[in-house]
Protein backbone atom coordinates (compact mmCIF):
# COMPACT_ATOMS: atom_id res chain seq x y z
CA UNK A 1 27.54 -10.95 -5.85
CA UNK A 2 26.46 -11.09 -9.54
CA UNK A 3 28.50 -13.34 -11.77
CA UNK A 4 30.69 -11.55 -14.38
CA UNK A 5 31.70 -12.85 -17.86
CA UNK A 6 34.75 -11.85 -20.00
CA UNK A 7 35.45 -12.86 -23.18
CA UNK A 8 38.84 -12.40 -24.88
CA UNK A 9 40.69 -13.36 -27.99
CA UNK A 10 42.63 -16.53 -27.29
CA UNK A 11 45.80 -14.98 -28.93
CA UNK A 12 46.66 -11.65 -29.44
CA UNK A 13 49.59 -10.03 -31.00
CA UNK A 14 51.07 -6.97 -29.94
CA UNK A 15 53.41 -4.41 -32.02
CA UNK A 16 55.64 -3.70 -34.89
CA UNK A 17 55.77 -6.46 -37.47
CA UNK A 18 53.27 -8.56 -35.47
CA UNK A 19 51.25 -9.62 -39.05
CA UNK A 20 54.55 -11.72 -39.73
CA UNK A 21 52.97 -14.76 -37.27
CA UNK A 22 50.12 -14.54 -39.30
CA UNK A 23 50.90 -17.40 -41.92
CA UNK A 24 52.07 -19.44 -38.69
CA UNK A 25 49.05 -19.35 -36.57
CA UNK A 26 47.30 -20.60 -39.82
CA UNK A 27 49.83 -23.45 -40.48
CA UNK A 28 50.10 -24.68 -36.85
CA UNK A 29 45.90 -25.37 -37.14
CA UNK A 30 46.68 -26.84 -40.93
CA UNK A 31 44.04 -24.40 -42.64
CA UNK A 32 44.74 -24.33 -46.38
CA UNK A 33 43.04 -21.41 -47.64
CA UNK A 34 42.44 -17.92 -46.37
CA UNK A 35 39.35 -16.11 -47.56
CA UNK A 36 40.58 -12.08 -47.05
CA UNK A 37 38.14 -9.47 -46.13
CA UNK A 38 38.81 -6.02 -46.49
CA UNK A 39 37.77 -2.96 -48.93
CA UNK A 40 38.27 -1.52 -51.75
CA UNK A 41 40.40 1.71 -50.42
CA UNK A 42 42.95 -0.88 -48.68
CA UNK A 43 43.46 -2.69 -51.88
CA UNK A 44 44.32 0.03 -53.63
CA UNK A 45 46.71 1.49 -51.10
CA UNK A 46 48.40 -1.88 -51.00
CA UNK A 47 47.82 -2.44 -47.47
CA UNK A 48 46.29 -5.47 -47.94
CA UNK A 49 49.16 -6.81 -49.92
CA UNK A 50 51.37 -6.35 -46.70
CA UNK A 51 49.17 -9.85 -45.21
CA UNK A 52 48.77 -11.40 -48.79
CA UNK A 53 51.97 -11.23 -49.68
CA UNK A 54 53.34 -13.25 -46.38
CA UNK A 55 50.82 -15.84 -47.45
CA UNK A 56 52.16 -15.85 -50.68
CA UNK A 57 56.11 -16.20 -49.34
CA UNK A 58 54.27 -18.86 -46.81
CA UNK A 59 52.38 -20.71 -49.40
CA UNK A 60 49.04 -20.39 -48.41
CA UNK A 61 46.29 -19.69 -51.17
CA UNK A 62 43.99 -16.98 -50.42
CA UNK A 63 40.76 -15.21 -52.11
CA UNK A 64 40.32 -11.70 -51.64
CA UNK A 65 36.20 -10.14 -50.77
CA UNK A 66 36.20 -6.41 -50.53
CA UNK A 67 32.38 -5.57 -51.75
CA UNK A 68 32.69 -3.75 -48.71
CA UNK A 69 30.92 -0.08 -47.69
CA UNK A 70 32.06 2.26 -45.12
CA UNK A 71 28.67 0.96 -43.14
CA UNK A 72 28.32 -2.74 -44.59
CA UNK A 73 24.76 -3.39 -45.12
CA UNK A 74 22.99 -6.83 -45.29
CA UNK A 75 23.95 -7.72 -49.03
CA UNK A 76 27.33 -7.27 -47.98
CA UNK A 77 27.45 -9.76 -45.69
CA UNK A 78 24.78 -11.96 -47.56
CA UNK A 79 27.25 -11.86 -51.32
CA UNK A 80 30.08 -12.75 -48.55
CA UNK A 81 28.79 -15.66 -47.81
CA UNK A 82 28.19 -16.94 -50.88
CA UNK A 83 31.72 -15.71 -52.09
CA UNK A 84 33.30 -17.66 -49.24
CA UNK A 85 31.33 -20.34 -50.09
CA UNK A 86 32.67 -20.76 -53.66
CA UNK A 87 36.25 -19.80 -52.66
CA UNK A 88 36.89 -22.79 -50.73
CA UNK A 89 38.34 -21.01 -48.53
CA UNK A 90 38.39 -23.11 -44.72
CA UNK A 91 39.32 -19.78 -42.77
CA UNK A 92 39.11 -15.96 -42.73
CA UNK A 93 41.76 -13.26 -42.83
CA UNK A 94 40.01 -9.81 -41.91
CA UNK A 95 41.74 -6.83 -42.46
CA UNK A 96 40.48 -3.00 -41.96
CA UNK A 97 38.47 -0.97 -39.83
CA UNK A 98 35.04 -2.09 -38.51
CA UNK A 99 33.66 -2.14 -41.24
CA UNK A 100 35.67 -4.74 -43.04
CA UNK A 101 35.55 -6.64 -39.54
CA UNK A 102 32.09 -6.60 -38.81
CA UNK A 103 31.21 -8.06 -42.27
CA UNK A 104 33.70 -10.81 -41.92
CA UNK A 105 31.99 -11.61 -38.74
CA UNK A 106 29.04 -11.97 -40.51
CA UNK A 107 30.30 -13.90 -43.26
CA UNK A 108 31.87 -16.11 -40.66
CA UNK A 109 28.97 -16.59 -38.49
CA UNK A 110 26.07 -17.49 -40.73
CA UNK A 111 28.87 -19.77 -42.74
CA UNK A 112 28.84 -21.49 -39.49
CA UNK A 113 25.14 -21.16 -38.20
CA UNK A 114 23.85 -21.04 -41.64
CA UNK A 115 19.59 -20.17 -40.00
CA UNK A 116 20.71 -16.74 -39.82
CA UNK A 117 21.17 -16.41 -43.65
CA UNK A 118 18.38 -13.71 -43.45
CA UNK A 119 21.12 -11.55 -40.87
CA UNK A 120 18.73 -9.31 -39.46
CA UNK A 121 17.90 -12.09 -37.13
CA UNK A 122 21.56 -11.74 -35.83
CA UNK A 123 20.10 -8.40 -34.15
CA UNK A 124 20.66 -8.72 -30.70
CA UNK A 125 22.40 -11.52 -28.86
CA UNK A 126 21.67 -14.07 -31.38
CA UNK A 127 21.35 -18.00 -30.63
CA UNK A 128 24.04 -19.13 -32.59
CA UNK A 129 25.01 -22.56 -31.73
CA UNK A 130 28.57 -22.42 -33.76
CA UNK A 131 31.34 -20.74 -33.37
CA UNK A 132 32.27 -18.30 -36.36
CA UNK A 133 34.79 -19.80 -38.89
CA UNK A 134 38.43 -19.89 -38.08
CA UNK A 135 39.31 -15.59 -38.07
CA UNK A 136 42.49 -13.78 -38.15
CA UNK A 137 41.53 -10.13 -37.44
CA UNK A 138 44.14 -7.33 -38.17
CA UNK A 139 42.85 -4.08 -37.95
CA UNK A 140 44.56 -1.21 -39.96
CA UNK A 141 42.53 1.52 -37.86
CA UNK A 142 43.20 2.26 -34.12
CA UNK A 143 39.35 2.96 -32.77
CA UNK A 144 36.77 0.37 -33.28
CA UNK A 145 38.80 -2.70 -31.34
CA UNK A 146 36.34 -5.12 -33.67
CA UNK A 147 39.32 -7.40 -33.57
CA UNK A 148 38.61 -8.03 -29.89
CA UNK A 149 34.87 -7.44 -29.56
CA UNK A 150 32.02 -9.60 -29.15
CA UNK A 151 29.97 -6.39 -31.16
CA UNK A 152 29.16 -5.89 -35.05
CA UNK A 153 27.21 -3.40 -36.75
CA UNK A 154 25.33 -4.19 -39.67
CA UNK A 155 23.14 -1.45 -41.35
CA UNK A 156 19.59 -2.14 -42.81
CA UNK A 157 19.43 0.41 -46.03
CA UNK A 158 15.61 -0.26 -46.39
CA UNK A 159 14.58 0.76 -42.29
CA UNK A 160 17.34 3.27 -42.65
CA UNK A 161 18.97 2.03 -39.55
CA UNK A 162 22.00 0.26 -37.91
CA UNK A 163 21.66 -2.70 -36.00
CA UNK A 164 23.78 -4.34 -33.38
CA UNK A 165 24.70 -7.79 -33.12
CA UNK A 166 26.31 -9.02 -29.81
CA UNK A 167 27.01 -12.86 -30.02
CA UNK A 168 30.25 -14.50 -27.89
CA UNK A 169 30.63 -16.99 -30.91
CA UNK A 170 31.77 -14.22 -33.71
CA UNK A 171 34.87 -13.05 -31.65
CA UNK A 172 38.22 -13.25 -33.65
CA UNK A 173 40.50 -16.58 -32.61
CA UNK A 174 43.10 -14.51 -33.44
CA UNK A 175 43.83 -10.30 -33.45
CA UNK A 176 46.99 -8.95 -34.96
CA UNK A 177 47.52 -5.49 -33.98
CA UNK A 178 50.67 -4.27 -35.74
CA UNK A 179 50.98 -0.19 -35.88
CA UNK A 180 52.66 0.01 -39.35
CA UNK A 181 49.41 -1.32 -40.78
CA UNK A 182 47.64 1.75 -39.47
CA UNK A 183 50.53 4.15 -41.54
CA UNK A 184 48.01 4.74 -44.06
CA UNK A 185 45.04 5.98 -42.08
CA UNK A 186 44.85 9.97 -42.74
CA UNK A 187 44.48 12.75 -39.74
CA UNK A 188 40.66 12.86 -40.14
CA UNK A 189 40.38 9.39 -39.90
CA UNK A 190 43.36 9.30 -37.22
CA UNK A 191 41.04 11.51 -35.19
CA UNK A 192 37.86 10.05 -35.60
CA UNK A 193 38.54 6.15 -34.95
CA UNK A 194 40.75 7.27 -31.69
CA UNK A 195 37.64 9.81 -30.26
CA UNK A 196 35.80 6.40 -30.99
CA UNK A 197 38.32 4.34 -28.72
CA UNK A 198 37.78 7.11 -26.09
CA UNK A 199 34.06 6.79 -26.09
CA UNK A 200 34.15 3.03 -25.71
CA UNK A 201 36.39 4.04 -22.69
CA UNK A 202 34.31 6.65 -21.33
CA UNK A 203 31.27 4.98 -21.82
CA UNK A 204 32.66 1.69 -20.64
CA UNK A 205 33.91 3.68 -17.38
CA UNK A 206 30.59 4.89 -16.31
CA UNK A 207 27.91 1.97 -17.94
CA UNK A 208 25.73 0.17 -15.63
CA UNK A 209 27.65 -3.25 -15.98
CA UNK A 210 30.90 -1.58 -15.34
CA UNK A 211 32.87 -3.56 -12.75
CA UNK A 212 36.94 -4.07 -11.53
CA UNK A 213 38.04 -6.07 -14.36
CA UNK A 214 36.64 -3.95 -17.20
CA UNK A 215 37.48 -0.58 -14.92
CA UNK A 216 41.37 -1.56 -15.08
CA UNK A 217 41.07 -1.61 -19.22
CA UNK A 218 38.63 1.44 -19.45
CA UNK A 219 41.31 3.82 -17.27
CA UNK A 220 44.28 2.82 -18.53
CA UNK A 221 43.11 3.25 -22.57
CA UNK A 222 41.86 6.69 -21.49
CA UNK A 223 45.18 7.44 -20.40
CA UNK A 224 46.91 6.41 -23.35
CA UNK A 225 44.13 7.90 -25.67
CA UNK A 226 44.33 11.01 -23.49
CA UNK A 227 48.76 10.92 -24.09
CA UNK A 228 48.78 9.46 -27.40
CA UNK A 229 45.80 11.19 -30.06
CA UNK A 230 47.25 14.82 -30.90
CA UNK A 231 50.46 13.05 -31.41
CA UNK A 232 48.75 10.11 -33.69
CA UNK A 233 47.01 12.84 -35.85
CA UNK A 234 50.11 15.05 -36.14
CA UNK A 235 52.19 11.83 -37.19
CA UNK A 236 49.52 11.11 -40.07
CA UNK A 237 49.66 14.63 -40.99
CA UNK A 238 53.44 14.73 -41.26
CA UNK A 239 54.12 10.70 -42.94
CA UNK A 240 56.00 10.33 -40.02
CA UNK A 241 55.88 7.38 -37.78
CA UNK A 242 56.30 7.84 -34.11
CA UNK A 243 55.37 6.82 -30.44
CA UNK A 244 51.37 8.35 -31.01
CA UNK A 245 50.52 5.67 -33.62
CA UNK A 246 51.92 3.09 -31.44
CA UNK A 247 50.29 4.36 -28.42
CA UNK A 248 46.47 4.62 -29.98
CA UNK A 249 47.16 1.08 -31.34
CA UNK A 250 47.41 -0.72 -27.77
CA UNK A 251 44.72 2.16 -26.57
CA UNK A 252 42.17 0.90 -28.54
CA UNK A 253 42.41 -2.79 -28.33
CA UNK A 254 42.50 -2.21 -24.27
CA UNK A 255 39.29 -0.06 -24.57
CA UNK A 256 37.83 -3.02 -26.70
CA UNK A 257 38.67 -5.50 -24.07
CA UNK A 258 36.41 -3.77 -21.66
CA UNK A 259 33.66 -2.37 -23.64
CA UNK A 260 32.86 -5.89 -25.30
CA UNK A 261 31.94 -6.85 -22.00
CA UNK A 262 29.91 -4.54 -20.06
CA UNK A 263 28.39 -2.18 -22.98
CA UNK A 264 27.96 0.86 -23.92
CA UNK A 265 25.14 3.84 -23.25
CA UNK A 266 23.40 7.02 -25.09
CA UNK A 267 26.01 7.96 -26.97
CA UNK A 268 26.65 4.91 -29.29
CA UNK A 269 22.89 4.68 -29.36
CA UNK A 270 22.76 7.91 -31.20
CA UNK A 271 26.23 7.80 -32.74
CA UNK A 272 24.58 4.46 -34.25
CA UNK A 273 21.58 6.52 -35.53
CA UNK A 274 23.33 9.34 -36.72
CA UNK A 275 25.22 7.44 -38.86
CA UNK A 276 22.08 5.59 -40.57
CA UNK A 277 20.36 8.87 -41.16
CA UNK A 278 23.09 11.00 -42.40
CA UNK A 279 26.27 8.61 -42.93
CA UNK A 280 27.80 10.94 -39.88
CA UNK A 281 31.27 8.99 -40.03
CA UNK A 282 31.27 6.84 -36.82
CA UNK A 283 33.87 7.94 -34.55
CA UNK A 284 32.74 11.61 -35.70
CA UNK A 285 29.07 10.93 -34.26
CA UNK A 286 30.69 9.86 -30.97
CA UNK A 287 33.43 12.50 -30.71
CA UNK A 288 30.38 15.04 -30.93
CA UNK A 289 27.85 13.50 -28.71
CA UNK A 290 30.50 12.26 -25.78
CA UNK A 291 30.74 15.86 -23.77
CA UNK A 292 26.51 15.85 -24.23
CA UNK A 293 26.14 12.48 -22.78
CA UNK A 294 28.60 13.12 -20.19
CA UNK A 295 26.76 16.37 -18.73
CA UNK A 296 23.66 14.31 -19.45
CA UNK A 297 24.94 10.91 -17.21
CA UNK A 298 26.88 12.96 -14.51
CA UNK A 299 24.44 13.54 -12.02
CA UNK A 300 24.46 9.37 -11.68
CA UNK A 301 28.24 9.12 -12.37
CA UNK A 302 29.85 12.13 -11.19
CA UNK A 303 32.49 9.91 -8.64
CA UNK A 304 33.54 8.17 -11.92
CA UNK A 305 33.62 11.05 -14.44
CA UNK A 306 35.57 12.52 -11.44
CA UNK A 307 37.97 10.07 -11.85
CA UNK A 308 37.96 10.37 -15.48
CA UNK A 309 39.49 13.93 -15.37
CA UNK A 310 42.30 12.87 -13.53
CA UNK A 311 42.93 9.49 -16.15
CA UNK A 312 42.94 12.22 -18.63
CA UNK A 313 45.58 13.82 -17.31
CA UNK A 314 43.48 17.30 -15.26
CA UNK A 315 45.29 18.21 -12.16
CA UNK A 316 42.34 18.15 -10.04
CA UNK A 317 43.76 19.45 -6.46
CA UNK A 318 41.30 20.93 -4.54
CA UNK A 319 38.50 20.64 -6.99
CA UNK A 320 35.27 19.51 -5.47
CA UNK A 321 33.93 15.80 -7.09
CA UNK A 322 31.88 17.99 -8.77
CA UNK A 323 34.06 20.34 -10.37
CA UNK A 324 36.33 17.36 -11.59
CA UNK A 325 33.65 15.92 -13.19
CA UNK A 326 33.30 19.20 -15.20
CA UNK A 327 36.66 19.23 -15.88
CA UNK A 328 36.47 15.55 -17.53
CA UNK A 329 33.60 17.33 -19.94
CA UNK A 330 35.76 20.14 -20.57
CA UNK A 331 38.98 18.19 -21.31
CA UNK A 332 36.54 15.72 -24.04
CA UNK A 333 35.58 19.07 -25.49
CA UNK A 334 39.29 20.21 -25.68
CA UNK A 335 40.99 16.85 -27.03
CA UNK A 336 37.87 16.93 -30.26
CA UNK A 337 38.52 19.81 -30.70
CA UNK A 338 42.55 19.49 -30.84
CA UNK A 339 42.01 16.71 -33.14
CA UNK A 340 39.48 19.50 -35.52
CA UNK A 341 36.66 17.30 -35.26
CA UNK A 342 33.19 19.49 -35.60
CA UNK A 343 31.39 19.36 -32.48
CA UNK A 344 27.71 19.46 -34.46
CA UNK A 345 26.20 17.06 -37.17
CA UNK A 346 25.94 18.47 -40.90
CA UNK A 347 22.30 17.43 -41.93
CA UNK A 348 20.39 17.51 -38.45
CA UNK A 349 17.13 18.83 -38.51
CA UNK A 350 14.37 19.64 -35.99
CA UNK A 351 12.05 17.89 -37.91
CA UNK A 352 14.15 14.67 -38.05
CA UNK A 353 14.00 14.27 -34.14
CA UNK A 354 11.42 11.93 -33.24
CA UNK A 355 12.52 9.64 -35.46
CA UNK A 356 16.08 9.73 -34.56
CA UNK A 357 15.01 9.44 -30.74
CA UNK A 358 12.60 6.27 -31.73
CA UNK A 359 15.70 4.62 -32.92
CA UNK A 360 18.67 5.84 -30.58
CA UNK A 361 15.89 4.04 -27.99
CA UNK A 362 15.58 0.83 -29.82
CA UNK A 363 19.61 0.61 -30.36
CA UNK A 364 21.49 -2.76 -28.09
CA UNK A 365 23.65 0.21 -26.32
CA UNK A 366 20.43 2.33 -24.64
CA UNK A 367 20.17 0.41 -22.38
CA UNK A 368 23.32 0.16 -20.66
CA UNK A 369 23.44 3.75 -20.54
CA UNK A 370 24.01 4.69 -16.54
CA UNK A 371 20.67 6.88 -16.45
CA UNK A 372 17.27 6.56 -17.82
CA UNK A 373 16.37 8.23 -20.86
CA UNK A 374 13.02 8.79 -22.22
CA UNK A 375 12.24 9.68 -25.17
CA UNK A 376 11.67 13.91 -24.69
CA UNK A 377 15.28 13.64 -22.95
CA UNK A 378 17.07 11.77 -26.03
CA UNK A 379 15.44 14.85 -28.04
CA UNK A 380 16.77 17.24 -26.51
CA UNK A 381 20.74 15.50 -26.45
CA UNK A 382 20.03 15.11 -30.45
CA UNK A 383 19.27 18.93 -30.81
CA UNK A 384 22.31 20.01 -28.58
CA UNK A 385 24.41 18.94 -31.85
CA UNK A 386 22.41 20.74 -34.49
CA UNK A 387 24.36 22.80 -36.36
């Protein structure tokens, strides 16, 4: 039997109001001052107050970073570094979507392993020695699960690309995932970040290293996802709070504690590429290229896509495994396009192809993908999303 490894937070906390413990878990561990990493948009809104503001009451000084971008590129994690640096600051507070996450893993990382300075040699699974600075991760999205991940996603401006860094070290010590931070996100972004929780589910569900543990996270967030998303993105649309918010907030951090560790496949691959090439937003990229990954992986996984359609709630009596796994595809397709999410990619062109293929190939997630892939095939999946 091959030996499995799972790698968690070591505290987690769950619900309403949950960022309250945040100036205790710092006290208990007698850190003094909190270097806070988020962007410019959550400033602004006063989100990020909600945290600062407890360390305030708490007495704990803290420096605020957000020369964040929606896709943080290399400087941004390189003028981190040097901003934590002369902060001070002895831990990290982390607060946003992926991108604000995946740049404080950065920062925190090459603070800590300081040979990866350059952080393009974080690409991969890195031989970092150290683990990342102290980090308190609270994310104010309900998709990415960076809080819980052992993933980040850096893009290279220069090479045009995204690049994946998978390293047990830069996992959060602590996640706080409290629902009334996420009040802010709009419906677009409602919809996009929880199609992105149900790809890491799907795609979790049917990847090659998929296995018990990880299967018992991966069904039960497409459940939720599958109960809770039209509800989330009606909520934002209305300013009203309600049970769909709450639901896509556990949904996602489940789907993150699966994904993290068995992978992904094709889709993030090209979701990852898409983005570099056109700044597709990321949950979009996925939303549109889950049903044409499923019909590409089914004839491998059709048993688990199968089972799929019945997680997402598709009363599949007296369907062949066949026609259930259809029904999976079909019920993707419906739920994107519930949540008015564009099933093609504004920008995509024939003559843009190759490349795009080169570099979905060369992407961490490819390979865990259940079924082969060669270049003609990845292609044709690009140009099945052309507008």
């Amino acid at each position: 039997m091959a030996v499995n490894r799972f790698v968690l937070n070591n505290i987690s906390y769950h619900g309403s109001g949950a960022i309250k413990e945040i100036p205790g878990e710092l006290e208990r561990r007698g850190y003094k001052k909190a270097f806070v990493c988020s962007d410019p948009d959550l400033v602004k809104f006063g989100v990020v107050a909600k945290v600062t503001d407890l360390l305030d009451e708490a007495g704990i000084a803290w420096e605020l970073y957000s020369e964040i971008k929606p896709n943080p590129t290399i400087k941004n994690v390189q003028d981190g570094v040097e901003a934590y640096k002369a902060s001070g600051a002895d831990c990290i507070v982390t607060i946003g979507g992926g991108s604000s996450m995946d740049t404080a893993k950065g920062i925190g990382i090459i603070v800590a392993n300081p040979e990866f300075a350059d952080v393009v040699s974080l690409e991969g699974v890195a031989p970092t020695k150290k683990h990342a600075v102290f980090t308190i991760a609270v994310p104010t999205t309900a998709g990415t699960a960076a809080e819980v991940t052992i993933n980040y996603v850096i893009t290279d401006p220069e090479k045009v690309r995204k690049f994946v860094c998978v390293d047990v070290n830069d996992i959060p010590d602590v996640a706080v995932v409290d629902p009334d931070m996420m009040a802010s996100m709009p419906a677009g972004l409602t919809a996009a970040t929880g199609m992105d929780a149900l790809t890491h589910a799907i795609e979790g569900y049917t990847t090659q290293g998929a296995w018990e543990l990880s299967d018992m996270f991966h069904y039960k967030a497409i459940q939720l996802i599958s109960q809770h998303l039209r509800d989330a993105v009606a909520e934002a649309k209305s300013g009203v709070p309600g049970s769909g918010r709450e639901g896509m907030a556990l949904a996602q951090y489940i789907a993150g504690m699966g994904f993290s560790n068995v992978g992904l496949g094709i889709d993030h691959a090209m979701a990852h590429t898409l983005s570099a090439h056109y700044d597709t937003p990321h949950g979009v990229a996925c939303a549109m290229l889950l049903p044409v990954a499923m019909e590409y992986n089914k004839p491998v996984v059709t048993k688990r896509l199968a089972e799929v359609a019945v997680a997402m709630g598709v009363d599949t009596t007296g369907m062949t495994e066949d026609e259930a796994a259809d029904a999976a595809i079909a019920a993707v397709r419906q739920l994107s396009a519930d949540v008015n999410i564009k099933p093609t990619c504004d920008g995509l062109v024939e003559e843009d192809l190759d490349q795009l293929a080169d570099d979905a190939i060369a992407d961490a997630c490819f390979p865990g993908n259940p079924r082969e892939a060669d270049h003609a095939a990845v292609v044709e999946l690009f140009r099945k999303v052309m507008a």
